[in-house]
C-alpha atoms as a PDB file:
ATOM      1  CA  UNK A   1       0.097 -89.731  48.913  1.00  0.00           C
ATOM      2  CA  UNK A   2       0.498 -87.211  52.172  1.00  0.00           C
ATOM      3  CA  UNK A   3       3.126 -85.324  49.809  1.00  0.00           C
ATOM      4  CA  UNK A   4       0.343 -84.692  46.808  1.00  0.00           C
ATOM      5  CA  UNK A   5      -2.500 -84.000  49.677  1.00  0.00           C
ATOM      6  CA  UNK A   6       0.144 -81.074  50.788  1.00  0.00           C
ATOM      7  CA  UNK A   7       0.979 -79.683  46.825  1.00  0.00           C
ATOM      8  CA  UNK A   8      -3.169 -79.142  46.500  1.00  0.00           C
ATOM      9  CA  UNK A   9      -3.888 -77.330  49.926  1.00  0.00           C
ATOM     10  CA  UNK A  10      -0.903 -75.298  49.018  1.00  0.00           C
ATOM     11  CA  UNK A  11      -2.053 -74.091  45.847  1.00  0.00           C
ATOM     12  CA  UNK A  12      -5.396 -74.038  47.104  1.00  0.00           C
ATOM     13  CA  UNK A  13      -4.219 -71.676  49.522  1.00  0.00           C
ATOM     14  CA  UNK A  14      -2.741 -69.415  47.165  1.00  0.00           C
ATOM     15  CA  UNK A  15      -5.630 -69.334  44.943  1.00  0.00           C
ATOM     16  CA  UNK A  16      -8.144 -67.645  47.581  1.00  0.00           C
ATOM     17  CA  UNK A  17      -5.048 -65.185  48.141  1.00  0.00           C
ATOM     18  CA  UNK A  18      -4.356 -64.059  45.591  1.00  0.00           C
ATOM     19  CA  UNK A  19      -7.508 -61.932  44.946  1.00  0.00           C
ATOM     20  CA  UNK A  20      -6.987 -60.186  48.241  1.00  0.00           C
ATOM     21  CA  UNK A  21      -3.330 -59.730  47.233  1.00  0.00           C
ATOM     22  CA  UNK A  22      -4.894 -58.042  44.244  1.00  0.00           C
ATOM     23  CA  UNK A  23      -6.621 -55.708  45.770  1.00  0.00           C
ATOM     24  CA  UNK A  24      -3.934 -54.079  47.955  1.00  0.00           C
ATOM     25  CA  UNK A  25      -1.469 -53.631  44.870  1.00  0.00           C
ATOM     26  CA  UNK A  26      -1.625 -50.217  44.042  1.00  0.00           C
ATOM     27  CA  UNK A  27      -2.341 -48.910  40.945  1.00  0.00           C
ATOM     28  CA  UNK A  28      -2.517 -45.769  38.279  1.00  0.00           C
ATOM     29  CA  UNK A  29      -5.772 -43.748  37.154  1.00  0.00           C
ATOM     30  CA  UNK A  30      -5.784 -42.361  33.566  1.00  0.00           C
ATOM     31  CA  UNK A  31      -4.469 -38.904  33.430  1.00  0.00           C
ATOM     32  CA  UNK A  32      -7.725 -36.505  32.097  1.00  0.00           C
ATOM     33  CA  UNK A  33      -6.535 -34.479  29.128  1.00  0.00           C
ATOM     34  CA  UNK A  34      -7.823 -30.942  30.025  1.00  0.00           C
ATOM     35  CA  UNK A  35     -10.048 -29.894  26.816  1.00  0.00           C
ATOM     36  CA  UNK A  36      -8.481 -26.959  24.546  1.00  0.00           C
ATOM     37  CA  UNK A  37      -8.983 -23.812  23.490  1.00  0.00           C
ATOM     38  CA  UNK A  38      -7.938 -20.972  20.924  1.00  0.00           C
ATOM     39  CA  UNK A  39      -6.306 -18.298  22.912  1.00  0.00           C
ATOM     40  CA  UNK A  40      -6.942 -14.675  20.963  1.00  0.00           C
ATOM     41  CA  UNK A  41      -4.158 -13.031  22.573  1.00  0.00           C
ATOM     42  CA  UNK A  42      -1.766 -11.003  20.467  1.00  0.00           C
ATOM     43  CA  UNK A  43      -0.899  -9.146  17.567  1.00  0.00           C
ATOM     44  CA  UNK A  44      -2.141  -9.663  14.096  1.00  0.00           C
ATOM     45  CA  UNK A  45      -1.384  -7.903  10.621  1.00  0.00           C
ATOM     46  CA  UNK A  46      -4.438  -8.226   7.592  1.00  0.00           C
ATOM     47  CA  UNK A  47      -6.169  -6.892   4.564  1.00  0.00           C
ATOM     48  CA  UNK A  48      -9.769  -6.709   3.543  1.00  0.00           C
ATOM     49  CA  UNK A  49     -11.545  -6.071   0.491  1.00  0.00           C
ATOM     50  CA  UNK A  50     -15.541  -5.306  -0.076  1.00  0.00           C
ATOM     51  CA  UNK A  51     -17.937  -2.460  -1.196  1.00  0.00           C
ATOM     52  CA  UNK A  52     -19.475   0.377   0.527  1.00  0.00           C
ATOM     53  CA  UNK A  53     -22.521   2.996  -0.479  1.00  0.00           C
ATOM     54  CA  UNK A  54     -22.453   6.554   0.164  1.00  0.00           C
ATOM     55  CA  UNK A  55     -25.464   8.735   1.869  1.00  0.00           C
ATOM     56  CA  UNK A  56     -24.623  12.835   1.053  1.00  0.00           C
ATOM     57  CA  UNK A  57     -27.105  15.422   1.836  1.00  0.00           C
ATOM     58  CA  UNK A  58     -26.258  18.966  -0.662  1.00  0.00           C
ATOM     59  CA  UNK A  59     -27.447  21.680   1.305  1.00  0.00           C
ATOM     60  CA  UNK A  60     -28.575  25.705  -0.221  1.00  0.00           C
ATOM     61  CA  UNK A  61     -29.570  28.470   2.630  1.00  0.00           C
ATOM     62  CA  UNK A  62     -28.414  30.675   0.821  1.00  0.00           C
ATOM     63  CA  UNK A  63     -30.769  31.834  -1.711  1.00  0.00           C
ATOM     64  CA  UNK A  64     -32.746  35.115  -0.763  1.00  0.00           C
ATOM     65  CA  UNK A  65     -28.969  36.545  -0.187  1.00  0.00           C
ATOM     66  CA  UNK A  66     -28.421  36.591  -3.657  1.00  0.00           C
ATOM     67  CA  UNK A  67     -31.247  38.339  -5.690  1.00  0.00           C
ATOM     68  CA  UNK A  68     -34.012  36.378  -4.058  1.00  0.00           C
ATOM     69  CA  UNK A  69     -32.604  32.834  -5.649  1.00  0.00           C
ATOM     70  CA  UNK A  70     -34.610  29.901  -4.077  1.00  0.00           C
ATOM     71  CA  UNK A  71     -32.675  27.502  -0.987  1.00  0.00           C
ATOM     72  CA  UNK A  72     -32.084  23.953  -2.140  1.00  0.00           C
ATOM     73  CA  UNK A  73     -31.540  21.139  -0.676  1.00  0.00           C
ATOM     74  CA  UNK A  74     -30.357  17.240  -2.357  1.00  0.00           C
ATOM     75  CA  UNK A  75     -29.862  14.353  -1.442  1.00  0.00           C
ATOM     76  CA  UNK A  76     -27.926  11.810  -3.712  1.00  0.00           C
ATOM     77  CA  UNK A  77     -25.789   8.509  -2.749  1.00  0.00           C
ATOM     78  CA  UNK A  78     -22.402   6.777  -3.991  1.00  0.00           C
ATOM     79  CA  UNK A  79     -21.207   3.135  -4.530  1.00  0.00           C
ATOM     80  CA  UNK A  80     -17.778   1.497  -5.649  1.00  0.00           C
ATOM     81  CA  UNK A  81     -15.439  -0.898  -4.041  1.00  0.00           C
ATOM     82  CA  UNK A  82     -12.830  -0.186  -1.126  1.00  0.00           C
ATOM     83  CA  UNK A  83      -9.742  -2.506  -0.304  1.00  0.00           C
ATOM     84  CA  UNK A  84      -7.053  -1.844   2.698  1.00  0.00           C
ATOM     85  CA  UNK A  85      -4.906  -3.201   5.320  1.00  0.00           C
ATOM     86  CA  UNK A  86      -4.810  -3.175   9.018  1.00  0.00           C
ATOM     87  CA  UNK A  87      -3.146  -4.546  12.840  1.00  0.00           C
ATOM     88  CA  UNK A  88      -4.417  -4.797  16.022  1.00  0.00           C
ATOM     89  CA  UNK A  89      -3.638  -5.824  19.358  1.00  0.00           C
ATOM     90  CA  UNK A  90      -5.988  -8.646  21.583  1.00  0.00           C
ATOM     91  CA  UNK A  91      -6.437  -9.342  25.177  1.00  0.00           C
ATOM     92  CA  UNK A  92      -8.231 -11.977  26.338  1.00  0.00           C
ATOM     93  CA  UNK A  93      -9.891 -13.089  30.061  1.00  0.00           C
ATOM     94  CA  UNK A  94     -11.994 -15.583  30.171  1.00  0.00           C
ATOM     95  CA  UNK A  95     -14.722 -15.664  27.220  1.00  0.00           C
ATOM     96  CA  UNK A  96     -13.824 -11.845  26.901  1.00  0.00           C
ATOM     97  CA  UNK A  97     -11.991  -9.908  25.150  1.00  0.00           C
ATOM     98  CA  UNK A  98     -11.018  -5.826  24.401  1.00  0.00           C
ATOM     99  CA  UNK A  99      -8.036  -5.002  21.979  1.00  0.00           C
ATOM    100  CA  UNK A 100      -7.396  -1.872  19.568  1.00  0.00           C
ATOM    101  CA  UNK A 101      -7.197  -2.128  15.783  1.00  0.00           C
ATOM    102  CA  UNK A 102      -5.744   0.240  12.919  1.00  0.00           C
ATOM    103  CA  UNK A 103      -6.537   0.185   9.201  1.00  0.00           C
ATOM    104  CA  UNK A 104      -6.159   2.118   6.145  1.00  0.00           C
ATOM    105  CA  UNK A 105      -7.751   2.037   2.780  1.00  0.00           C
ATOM    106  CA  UNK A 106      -7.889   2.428  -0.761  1.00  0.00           C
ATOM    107  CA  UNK A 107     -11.692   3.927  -1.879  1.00  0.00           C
ATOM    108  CA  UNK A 108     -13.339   3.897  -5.866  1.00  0.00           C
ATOM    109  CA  UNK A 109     -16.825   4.784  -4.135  1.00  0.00           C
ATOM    110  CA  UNK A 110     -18.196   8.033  -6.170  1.00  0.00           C
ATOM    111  CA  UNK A 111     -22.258   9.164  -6.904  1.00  0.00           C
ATOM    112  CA  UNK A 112     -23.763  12.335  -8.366  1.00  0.00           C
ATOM    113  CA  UNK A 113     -26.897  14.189  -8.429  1.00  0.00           C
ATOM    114  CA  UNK A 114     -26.829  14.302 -12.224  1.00  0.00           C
ATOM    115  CA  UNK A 115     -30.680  13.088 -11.814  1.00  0.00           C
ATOM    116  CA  UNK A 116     -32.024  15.622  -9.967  1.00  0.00           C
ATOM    117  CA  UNK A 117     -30.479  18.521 -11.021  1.00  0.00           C
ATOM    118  CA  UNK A 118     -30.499  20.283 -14.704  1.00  0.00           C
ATOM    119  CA  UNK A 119     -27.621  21.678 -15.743  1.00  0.00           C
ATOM    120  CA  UNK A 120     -24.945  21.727 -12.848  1.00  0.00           C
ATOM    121  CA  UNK A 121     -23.323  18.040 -11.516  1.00  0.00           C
ATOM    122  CA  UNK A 122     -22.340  17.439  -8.037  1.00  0.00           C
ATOM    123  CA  UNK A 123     -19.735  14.966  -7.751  1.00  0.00           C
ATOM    124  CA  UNK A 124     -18.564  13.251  -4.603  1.00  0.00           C
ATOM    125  CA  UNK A 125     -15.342  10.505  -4.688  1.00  0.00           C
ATOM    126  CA  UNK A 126     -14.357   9.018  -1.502  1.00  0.00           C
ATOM    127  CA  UNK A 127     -10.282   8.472  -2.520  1.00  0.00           C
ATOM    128  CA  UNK A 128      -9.162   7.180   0.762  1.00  0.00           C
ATOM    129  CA  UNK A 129      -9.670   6.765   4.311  1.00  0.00           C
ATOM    130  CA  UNK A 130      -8.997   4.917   7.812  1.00  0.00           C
ATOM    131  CA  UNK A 131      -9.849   5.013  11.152  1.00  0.00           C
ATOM    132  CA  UNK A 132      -8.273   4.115  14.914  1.00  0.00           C
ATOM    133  CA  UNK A 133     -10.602   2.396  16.734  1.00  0.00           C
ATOM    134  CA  UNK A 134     -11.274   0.041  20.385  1.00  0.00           C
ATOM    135  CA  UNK A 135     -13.051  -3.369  20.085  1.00  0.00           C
ATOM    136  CA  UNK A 136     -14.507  -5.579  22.417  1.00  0.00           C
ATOM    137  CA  UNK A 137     -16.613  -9.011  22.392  1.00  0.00           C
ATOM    138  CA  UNK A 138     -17.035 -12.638  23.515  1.00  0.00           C
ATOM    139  CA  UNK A 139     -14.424 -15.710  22.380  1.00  0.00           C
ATOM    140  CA  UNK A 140     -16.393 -19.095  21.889  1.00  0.00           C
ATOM    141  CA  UNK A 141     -13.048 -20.818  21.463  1.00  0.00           C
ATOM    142  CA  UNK A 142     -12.055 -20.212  17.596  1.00  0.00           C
ATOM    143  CA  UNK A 143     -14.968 -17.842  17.095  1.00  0.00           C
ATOM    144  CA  UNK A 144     -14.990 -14.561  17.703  1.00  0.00           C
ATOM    145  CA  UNK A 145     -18.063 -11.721  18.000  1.00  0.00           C
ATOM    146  CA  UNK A 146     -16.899  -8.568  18.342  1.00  0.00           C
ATOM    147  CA  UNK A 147     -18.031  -5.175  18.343  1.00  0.00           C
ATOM    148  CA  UNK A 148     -15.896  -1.961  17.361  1.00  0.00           C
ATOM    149  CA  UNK A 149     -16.008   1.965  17.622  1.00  0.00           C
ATOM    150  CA  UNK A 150     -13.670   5.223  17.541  1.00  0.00           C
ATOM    151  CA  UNK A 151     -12.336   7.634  15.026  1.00  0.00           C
ATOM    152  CA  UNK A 152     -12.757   7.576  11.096  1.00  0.00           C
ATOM    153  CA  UNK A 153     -11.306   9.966   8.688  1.00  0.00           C
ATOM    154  CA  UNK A 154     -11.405  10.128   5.244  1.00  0.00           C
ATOM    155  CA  UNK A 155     -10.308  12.106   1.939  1.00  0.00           C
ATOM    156  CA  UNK A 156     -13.517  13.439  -0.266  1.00  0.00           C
ATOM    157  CA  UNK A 157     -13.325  15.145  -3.677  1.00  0.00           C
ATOM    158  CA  UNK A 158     -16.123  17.309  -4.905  1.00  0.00           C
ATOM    159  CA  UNK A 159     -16.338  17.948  -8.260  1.00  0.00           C
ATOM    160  CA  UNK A 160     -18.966  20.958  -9.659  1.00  0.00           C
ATOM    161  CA  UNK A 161     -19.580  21.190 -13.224  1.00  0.00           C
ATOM    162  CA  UNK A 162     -21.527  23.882 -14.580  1.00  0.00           C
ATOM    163  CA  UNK A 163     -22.775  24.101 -18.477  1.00  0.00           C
ATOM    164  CA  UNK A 164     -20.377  27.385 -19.483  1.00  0.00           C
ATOM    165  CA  UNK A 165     -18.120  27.902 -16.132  1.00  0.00           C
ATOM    166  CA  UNK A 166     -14.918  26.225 -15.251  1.00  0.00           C
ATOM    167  CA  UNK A 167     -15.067  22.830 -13.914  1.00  0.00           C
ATOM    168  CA  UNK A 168     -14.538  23.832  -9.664  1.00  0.00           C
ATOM    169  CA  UNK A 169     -12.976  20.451  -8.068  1.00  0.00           C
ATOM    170  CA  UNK A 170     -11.574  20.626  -4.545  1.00  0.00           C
ATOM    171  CA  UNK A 171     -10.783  18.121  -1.990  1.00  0.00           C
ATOM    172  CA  UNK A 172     -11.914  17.749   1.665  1.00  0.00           C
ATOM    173  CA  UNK A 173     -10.072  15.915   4.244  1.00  0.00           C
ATOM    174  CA  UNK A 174     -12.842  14.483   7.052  1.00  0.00           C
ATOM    175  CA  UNK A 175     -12.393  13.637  10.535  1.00  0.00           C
ATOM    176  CA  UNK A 176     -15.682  11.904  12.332  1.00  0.00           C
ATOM    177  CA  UNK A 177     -17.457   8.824  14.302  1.00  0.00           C
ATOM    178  CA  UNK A 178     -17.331   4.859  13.214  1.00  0.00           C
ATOM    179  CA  UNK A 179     -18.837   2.120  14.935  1.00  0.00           C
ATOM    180  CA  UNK A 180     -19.588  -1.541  13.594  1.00  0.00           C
ATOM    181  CA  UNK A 181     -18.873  -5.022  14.462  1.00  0.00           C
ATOM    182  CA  UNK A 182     -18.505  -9.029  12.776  1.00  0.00           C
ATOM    183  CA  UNK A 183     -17.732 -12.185  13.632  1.00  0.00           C
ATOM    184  CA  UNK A 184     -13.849 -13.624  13.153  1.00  0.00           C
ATOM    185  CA  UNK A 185     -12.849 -17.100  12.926  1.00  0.00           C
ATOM    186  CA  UNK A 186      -9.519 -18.946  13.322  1.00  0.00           C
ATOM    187  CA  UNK A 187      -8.841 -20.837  10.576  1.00  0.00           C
ATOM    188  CA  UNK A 188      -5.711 -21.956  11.866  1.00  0.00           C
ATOM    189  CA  UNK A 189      -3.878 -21.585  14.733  1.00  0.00           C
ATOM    190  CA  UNK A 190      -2.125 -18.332  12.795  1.00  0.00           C
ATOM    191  CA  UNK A 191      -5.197 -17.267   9.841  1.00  0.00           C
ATOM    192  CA  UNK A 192      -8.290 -15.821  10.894  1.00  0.00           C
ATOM    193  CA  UNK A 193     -10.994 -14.875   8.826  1.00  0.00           C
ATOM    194  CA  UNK A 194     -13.268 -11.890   9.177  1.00  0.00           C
ATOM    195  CA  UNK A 195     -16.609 -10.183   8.005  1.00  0.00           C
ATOM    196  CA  UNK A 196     -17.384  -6.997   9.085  1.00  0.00           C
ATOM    197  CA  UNK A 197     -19.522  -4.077   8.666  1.00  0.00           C
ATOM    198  CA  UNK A 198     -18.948  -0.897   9.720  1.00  0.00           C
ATOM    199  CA  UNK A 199     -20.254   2.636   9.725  1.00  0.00           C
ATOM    200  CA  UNK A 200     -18.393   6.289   8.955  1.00  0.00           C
ATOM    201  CA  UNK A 201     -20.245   9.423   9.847  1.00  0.00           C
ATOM    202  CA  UNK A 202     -17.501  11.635   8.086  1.00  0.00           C
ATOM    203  CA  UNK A 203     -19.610  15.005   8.871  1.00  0.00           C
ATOM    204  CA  UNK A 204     -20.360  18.159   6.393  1.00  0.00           C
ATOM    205  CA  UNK A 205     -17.423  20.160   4.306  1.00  0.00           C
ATOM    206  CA  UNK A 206     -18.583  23.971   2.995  1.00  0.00           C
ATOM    207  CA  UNK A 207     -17.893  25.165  -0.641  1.00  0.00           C
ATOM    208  CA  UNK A 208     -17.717  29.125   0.293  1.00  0.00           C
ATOM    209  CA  UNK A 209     -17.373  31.797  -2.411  1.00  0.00           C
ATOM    210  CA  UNK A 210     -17.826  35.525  -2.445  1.00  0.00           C
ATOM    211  CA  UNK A 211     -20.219  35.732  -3.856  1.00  0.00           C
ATOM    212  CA  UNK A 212     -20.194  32.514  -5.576  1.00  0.00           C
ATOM    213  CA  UNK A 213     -18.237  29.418  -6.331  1.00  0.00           C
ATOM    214  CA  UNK A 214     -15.694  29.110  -8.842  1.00  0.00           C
ATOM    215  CA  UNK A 215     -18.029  27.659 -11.467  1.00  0.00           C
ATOM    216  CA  UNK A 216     -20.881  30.268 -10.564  1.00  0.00           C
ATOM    217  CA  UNK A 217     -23.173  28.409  -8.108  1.00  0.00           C
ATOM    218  CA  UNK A 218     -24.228  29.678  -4.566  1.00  0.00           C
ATOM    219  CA  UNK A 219     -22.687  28.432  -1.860  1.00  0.00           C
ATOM    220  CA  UNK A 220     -23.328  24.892  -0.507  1.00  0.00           C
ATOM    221  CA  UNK A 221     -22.814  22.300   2.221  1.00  0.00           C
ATOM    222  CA  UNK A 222     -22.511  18.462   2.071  1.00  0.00           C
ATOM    223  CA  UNK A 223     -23.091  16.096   4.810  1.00  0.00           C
ATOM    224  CA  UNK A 224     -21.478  12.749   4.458  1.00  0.00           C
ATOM    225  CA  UNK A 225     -21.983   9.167   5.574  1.00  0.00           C
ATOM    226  CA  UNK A 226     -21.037   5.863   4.410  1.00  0.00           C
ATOM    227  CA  UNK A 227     -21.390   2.515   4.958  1.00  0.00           C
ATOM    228  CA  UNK A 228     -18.981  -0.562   4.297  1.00  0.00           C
ATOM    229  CA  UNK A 229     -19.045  -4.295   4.609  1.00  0.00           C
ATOM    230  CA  UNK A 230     -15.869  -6.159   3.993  1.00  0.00           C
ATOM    231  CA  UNK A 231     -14.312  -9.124   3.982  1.00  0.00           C
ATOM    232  CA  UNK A 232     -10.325  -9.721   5.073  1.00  0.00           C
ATOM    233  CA  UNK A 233      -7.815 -12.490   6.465  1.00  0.00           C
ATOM    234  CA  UNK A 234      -5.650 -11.593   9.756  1.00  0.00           C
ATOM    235  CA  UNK A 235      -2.120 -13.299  10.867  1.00  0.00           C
ATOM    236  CA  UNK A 236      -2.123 -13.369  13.905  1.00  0.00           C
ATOM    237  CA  UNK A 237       1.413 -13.866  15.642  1.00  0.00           C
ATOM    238  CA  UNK A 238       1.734 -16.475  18.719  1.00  0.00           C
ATOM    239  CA  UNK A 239      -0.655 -17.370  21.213  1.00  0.00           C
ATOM    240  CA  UNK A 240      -1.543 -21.526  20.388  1.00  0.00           C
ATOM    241  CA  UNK A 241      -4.191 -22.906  21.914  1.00  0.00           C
ATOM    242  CA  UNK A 242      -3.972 -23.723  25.386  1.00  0.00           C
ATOM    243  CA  UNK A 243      -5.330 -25.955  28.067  1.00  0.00           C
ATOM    244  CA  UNK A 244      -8.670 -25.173  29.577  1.00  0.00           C
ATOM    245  CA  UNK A 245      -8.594 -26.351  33.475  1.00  0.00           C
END
């Protein structure tokens, strides 16, 4: 009987230990997983596609010069597709980011004045342009707002045509001001999708003759600005996501 009286205080005993016991056993707190987010740093290669319209501003001063004709001045505009590629280089700090970007591209965006005028057509064909340009804007983890701005240039044909004179066509290569901005996403960790507009103030070419032009008209300016919105994929190359501490 003594020996059974022992066995239960025993175990007794060890039952209001144990919880103490317990509590001095050390143990392990879950490891936080630090959230992530897309990194924007690095190179990327693209095209883009879309449509652009055409502002150009035909300019006559010259009139009373030559036997008291009358100055002129017209303004028509231009349409048509564009399509092009481009790369660019990305820093990021933070939620900000600056970088540079290239492009190139193929333009079908033409207009004439053949409403306002009687007789004589003025012609103007963006063929091609580009531009070099800096960008800057805020990351929101895949999404990107940026804003952009530097040098456009751009190759414009001019095309006269006169009832009874030779057809005078001449080209005019452009150098001026472009500034725009969009919003990119990563699609992946690699494909990023973009919309963008942007502006090109391409500036005025002269049509001089002596007296007059080839096909018999007096002398003119143009002035010339366009407008483009586009659409285009990017790869970019490296840079995953990383940890956000």
């Amino acid at each position: 009987m003594k020996r059974i009286l022992l066995k239960a205080v025993w175990l007794g005993t060890l039952g209001l230990a144990s919880p103490a016991l317990g509590a001095d056993l050390p143990y392990a707190k879950a490891p936080v997983v630090a959230p992530q987010v897309y990194d924007w740093t690095g190179f990327y290669i693209g095209g883009f596609g879309g449509g652009g319209f055409g502002n150009h501003n035909l300019n006559n001063a010259n009139g009373p010069a030559f036997g008291g004709a009358a100055d002129f001045t017209i303004n028509y505009s231009s349409q048509g597709a564009i399509a092009g590629g481009e790369f660019g280089y990305n820093w990021q700090s933070g939620n900000y980011f600056t970088g540079f970007e290239a492009d190139v591209f193929w333009s079908g965006i033409t207009g004439n004045d053949a409403s306002q005028q009687f007789g004589v057509i003025d012609q103007t064909d963006l063929r091609w342009g580009g531009s070099l340009r800096a960008r800057g804007g805020i990351a929101v983890d895949r999404l990107l707002l940026f804003f952009t701005g530097g040098w456009g240039f751009g190759d414009i044909r001019h095309t006269s045509i006169a009832p009874g004179f030779p057809v005078d066509q001449f080209t005019s290569f452009r150098n001026g001001l472009t500034a725009g901005g969009g919003i990119s996403y990563a699609i992946t960790n690699n494909v990023i999708g973009k919309l963008e507009y942007r502006f090109y103030d391409l500036g005025r070419y002269a049509r001089t003759g002596n007296p007059l032009t080839p096909n018999g008209q007096l002398p003119y300016t143009v002035d010339n600005t366009y407008s483009v919105v586009t659409i285009g994929f990017d790869f970019k190359f490296g840079g995953p996501v990383v940890a956000k501490y």
